[in-house]
Protein backbone atom coordinates (compact mmCIF):
# COMPACT_ATOMS: atom_id res chain seq x y z
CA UNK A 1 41.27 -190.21 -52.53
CA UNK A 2 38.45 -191.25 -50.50
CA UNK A 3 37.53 -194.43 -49.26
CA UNK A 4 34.04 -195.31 -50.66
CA UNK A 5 32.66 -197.76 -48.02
CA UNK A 6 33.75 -200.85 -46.11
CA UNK A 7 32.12 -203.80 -45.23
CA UNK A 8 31.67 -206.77 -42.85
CA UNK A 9 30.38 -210.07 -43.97
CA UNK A 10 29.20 -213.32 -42.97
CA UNK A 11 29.05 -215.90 -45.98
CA UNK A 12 27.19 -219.59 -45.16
CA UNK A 13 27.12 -222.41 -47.55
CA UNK A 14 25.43 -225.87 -47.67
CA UNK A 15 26.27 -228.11 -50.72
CA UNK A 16 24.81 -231.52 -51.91
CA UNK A 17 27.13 -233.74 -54.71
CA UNK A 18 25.98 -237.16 -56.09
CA UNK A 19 28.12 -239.07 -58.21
CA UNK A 20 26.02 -241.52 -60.33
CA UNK A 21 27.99 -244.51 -62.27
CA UNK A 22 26.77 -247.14 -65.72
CA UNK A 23 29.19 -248.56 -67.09
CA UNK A 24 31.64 -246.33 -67.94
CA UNK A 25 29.78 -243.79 -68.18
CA UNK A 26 30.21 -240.79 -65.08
CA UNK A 27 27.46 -238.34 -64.08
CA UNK A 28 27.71 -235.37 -61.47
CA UNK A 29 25.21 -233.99 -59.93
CA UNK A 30 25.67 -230.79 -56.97
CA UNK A 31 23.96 -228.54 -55.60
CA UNK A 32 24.84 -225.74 -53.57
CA UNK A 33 23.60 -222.96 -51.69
CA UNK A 34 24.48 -219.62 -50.05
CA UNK A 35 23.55 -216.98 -48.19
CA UNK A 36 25.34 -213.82 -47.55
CA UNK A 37 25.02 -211.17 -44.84
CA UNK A 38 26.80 -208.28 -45.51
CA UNK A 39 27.23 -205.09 -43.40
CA UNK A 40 28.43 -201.55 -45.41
CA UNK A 41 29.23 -198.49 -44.01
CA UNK A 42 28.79 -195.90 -46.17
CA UNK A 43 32.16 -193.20 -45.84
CA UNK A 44 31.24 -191.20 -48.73
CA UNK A 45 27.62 -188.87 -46.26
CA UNK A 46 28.46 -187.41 -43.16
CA UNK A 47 26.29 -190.02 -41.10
CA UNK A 48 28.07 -192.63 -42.47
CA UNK A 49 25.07 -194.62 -42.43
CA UNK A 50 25.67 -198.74 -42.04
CA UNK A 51 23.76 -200.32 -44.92
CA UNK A 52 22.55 -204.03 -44.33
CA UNK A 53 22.19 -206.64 -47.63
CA UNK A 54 20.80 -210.04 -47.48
CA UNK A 55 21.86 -212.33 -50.42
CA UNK A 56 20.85 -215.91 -50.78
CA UNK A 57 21.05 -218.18 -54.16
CA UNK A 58 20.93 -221.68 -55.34
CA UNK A 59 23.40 -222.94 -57.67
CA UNK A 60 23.83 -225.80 -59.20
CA UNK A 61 27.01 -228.60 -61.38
CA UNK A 62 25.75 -231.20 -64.02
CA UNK A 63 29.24 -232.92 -65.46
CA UNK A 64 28.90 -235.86 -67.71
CA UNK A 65 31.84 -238.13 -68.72
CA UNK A 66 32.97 -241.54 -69.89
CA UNK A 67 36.10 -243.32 -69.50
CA UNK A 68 37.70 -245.08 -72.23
CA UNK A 69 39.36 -248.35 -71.51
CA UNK A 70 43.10 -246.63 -72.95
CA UNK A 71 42.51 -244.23 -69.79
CA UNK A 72 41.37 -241.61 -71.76
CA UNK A 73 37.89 -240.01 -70.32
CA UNK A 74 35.89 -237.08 -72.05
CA UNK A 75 34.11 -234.88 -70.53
CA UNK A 76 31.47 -231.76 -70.51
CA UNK A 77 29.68 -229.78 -67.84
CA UNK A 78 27.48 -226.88 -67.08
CA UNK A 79 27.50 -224.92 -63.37
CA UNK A 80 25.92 -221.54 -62.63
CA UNK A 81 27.90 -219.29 -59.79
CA UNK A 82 26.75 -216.74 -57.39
CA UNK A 83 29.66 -214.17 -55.84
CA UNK A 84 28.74 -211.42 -53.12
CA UNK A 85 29.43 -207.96 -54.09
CA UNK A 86 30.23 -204.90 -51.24
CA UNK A 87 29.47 -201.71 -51.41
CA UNK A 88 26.54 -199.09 -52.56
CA UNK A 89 25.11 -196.98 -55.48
CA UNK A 90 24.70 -193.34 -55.50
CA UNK A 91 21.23 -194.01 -53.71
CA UNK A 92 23.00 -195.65 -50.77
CA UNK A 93 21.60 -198.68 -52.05
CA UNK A 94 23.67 -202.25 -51.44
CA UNK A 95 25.00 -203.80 -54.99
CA UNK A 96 23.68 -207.21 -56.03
CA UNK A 97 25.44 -210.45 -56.03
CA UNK A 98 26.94 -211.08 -59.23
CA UNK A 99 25.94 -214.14 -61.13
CA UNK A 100 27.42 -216.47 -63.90
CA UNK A 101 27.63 -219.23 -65.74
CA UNK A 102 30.32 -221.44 -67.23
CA UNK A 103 30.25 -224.04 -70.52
CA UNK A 104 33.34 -226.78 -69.88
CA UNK A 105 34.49 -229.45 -72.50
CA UNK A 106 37.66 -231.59 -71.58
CA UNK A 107 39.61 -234.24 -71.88
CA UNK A 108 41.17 -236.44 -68.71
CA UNK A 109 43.64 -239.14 -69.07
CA UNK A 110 45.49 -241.17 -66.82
CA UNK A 111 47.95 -243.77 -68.42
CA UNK A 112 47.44 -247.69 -67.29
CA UNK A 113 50.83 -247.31 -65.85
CA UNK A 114 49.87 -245.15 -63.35
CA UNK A 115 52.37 -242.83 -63.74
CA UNK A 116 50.59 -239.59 -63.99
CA UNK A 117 47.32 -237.91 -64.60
CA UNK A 118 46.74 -234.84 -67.72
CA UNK A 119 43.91 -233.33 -68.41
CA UNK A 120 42.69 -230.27 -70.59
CA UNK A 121 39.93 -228.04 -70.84
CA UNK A 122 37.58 -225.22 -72.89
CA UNK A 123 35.69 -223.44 -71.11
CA UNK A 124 33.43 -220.25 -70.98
CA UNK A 125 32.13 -218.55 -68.20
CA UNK A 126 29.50 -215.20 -68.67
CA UNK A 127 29.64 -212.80 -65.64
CA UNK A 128 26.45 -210.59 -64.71
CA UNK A 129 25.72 -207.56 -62.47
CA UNK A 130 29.65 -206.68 -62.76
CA UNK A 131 30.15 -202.88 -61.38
CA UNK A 132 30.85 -200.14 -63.88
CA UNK A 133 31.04 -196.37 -63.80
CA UNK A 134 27.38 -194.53 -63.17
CA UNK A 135 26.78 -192.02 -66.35
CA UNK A 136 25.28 -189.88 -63.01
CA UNK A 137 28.43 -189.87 -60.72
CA UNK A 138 31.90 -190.62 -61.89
CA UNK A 139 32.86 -191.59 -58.27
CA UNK A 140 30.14 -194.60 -57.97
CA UNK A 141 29.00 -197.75 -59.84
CA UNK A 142 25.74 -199.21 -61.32
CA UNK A 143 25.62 -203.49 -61.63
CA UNK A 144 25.27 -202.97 -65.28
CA UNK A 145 27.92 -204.54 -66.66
CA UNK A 146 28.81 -208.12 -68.33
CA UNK A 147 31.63 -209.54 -68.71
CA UNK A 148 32.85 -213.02 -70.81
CA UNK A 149 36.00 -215.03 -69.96
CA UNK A 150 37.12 -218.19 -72.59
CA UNK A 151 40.07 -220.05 -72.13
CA UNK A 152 42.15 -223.23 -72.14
CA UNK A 153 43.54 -224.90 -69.09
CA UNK A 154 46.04 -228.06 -68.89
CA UNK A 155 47.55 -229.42 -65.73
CA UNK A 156 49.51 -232.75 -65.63
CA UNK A 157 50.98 -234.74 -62.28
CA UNK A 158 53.96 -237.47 -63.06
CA UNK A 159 55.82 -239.18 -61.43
CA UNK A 160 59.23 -238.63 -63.29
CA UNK A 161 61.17 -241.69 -61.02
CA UNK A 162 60.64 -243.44 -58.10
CA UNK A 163 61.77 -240.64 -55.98
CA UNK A 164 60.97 -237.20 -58.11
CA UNK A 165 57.71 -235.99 -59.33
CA UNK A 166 55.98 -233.06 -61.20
CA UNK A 167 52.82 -230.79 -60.97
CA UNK A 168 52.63 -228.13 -63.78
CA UNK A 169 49.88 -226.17 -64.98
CA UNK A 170 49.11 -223.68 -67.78
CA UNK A 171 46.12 -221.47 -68.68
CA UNK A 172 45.29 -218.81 -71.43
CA UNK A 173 42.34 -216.47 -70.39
CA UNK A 174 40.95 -214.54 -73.36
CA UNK A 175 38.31 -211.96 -71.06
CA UNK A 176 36.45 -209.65 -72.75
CA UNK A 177 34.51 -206.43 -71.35
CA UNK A 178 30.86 -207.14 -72.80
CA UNK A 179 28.81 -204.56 -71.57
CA UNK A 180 30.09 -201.06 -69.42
CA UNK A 181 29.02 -197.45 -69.30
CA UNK A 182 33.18 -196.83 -69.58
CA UNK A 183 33.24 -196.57 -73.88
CA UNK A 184 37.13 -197.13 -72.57
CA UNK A 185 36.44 -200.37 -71.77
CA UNK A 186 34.13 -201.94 -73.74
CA UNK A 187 36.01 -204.59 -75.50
CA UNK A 188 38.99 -204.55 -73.46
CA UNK A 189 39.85 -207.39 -70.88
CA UNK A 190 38.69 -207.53 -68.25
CA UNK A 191 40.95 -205.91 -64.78
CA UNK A 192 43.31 -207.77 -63.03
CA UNK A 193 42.84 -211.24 -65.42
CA UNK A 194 46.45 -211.76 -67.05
CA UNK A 195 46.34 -213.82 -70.60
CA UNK A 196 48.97 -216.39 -69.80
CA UNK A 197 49.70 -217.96 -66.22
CA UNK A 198 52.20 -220.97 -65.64
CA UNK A 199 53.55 -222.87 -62.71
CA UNK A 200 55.64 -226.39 -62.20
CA UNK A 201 56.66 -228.01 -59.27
CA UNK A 202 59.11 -230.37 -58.68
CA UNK A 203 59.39 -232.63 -55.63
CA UNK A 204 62.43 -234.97 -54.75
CA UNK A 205 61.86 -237.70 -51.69
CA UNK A 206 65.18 -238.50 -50.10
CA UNK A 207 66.32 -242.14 -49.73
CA UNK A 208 69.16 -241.24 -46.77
CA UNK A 209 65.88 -239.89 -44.94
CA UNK A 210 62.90 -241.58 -44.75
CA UNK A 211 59.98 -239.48 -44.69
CA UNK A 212 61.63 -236.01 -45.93
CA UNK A 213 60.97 -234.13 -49.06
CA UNK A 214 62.31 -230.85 -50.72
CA UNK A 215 60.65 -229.11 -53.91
CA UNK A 216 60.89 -226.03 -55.69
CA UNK A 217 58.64 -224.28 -58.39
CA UNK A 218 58.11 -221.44 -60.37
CA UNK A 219 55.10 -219.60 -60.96
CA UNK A 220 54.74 -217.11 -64.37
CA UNK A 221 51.87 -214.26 -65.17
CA UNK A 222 51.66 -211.91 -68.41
CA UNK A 223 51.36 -208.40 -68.16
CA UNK A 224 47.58 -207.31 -66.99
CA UNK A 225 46.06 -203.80 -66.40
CA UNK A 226 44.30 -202.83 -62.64
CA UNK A 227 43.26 -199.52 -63.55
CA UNK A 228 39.90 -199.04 -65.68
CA UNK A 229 41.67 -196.40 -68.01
CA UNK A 230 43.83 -198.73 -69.55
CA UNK A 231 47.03 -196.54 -69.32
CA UNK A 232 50.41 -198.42 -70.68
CA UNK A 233 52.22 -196.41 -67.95
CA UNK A 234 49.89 -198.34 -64.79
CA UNK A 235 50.06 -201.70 -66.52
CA UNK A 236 51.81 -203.87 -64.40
CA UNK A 237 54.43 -205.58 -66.62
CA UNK A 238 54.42 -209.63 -66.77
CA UNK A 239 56.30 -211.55 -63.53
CA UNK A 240 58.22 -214.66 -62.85
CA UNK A 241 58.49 -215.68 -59.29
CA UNK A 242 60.79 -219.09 -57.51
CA UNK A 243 59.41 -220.94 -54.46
CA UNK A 244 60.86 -223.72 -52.14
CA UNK A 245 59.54 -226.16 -49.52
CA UNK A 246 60.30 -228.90 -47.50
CA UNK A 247 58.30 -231.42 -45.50
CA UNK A 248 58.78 -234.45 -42.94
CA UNK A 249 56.33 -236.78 -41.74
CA UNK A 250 56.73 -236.76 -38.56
CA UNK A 251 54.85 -240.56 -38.12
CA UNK A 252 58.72 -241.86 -38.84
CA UNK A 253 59.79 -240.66 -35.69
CA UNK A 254 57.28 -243.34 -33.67
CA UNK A 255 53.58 -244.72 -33.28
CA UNK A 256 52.89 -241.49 -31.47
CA UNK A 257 53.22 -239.45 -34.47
CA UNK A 258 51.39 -240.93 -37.01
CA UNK A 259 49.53 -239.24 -38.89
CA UNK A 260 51.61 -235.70 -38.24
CA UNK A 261 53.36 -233.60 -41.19
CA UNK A 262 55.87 -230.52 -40.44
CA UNK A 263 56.06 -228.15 -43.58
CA UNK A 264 57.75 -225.31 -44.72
CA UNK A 265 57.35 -223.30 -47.69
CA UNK A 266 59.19 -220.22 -48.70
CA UNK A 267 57.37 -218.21 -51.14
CA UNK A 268 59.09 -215.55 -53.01
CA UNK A 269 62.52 -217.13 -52.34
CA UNK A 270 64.72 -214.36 -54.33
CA UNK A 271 62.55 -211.88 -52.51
CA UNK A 272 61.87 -210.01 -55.66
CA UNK A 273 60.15 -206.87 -55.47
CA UNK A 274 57.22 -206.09 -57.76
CA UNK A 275 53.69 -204.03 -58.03
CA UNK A 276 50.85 -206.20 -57.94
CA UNK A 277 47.82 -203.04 -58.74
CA UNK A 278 48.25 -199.75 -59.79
CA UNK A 279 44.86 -197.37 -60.23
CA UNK A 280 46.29 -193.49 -60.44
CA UNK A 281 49.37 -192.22 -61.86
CA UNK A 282 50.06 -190.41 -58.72
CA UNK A 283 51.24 -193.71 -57.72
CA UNK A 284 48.89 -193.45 -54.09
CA UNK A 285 46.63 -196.46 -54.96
CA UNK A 286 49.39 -198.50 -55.90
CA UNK A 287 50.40 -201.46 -54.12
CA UNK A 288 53.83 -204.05 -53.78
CA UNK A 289 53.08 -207.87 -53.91
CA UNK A 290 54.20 -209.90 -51.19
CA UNK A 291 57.74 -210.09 -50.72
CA UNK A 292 59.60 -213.29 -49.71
CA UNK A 293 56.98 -215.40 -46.85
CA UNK A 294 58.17 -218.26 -45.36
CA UNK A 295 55.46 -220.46 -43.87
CA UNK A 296 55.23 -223.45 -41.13
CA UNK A 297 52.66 -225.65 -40.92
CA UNK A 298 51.28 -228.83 -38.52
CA UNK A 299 48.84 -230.91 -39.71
CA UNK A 300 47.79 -234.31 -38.94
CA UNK A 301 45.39 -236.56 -40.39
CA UNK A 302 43.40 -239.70 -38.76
């Protein structure tokens, strides 16, 4: 196999949010935009020539809601998306950003209590100038493919006592190849976008020590396929995966401190080994996920 190019890239951003109140009735504005340089080297000629692509776009958020005096708050919203693409066409050409857009309808509810916070949401988001096979060259792409996602996404925080609380989240992603030059494909869902994904997290605060907290979670995935034939054999089967963590704020320990966290996370605690991609039978572009991390982290806030 042969690497078809590699890139360097410089991504700036500049964003502009309003949040506009009557009543009980919520509007958001934003605004965003970006601009992408992006530097390709193309492996696939001799010369390796280094191809240069400017990309700049404007996007933009309009959410409207309204909150219900039972804590219950409806809401719908409309934002358009603009992601940098590397690489070149068979002309040595740089690819186009890719551009969508995404339809949301939810529902947000916090109890009076205070106890928690659930929400759920519908959404659709339609993805444009997605890379597909050229009809010319089996070993390049063209931007001429489209691709829909729809799906369904809860997440709820609680506080289950005074000491223990809960984050868990759940989405189903039905993605659906709209347009390719691939017949294989058409239809199918889209690469590397499992149908099911889950995660919880539970956090206990200790009472013997001030200021110290321990959680553990669990994070799920479906089966998904990487490799654009669709092969049952390079599917990479569905995965289950523990994590751990710990924190202290440091700000018990004296005036000095304030402010100062110590954390530690542990990712991949049974250190179980699994494929993440998988593109060729031949089993050469085919990589492991990460095994067991563990992480430290400072931070401090003012």
């Amino acid at each position: 196999t042969r690497k078809e190019s590699s890139a360097a890239s410089d991504v700036y951003k500049r964003q502009l949010q309003d949040q506009i109140r009557w009543g009980r009735a919520i509007a958001t504005l934003g605004l965003r935009h970006d601009r992408s340089s992006i530097d390709t080297t193309n492996r696939m000629l001799a010369a390796r020539p280094v191809v240069p692509t400017e990309d700049s776009a404007t996007t933009g958020r309009i959410g409207l809601g309204y909150v219900f005096d039972n804590g219950v708050a409806p809401y719908a919203s409309y934002s358009t998306s603009f992601l940098p693409v590397t690489g070149v066409d068979r002309y040595n050409q740089p690819f186009r950003a890719q551009k969508g857009r995404q339809f949301e309808l939810g529902l947000k509810y916090e109890p009076t209590g205070g106890w928690g916070f659930m929400t759920a949401s519908l959404y659709q988001n339609d993805l444009e100038n997605s890379l597909t096979p050229d009809p010319m060259d089996s070993q390049r792409s063209v931007q001429s493919g489209r691709q829909r996602l729809r799906g369904l996404e809860l997440e709820a925080k609680a506080e289950l006592t005074k000491r223990l609380s809960m984050i868990a989240a759940y989405s189903y992603t039905d993605s659906e190849v709209r347009s390719s030059n691939d017949r294989n494909q058409l239809g199918r869902p889209t690469l590397r976008t499992p149908r099911h994904q889950a995660s919880a997290w539970l956090d206990y605060r200790f009472e013997s020590v001030p200021g110290l907290q321990a959680g553990i979670g669990a994070r799920y995935m479906s089966a998904y396929d990487t490799a654009g034939t669709y092969d049952p054999y390079l599917r990479v089967p569905a995965l289950f995966l523990w994590d751990l963590g710990a924190s202290y704020d440091l700000g018990l320990l004296g005036a000095a401190w304030k402010g100062a966290r110590l954390r530690l996370t542990v990712a991949n605690v049974s250190d179980r080994r699994y494929v993440s991609h998988c593109l060729m039978l031949a089993g050469s572009p085919c990589n492991y996920g990460a095994r067991r991390t563990a992480t430290a982290t400072l931070s401090y806030a003012w």
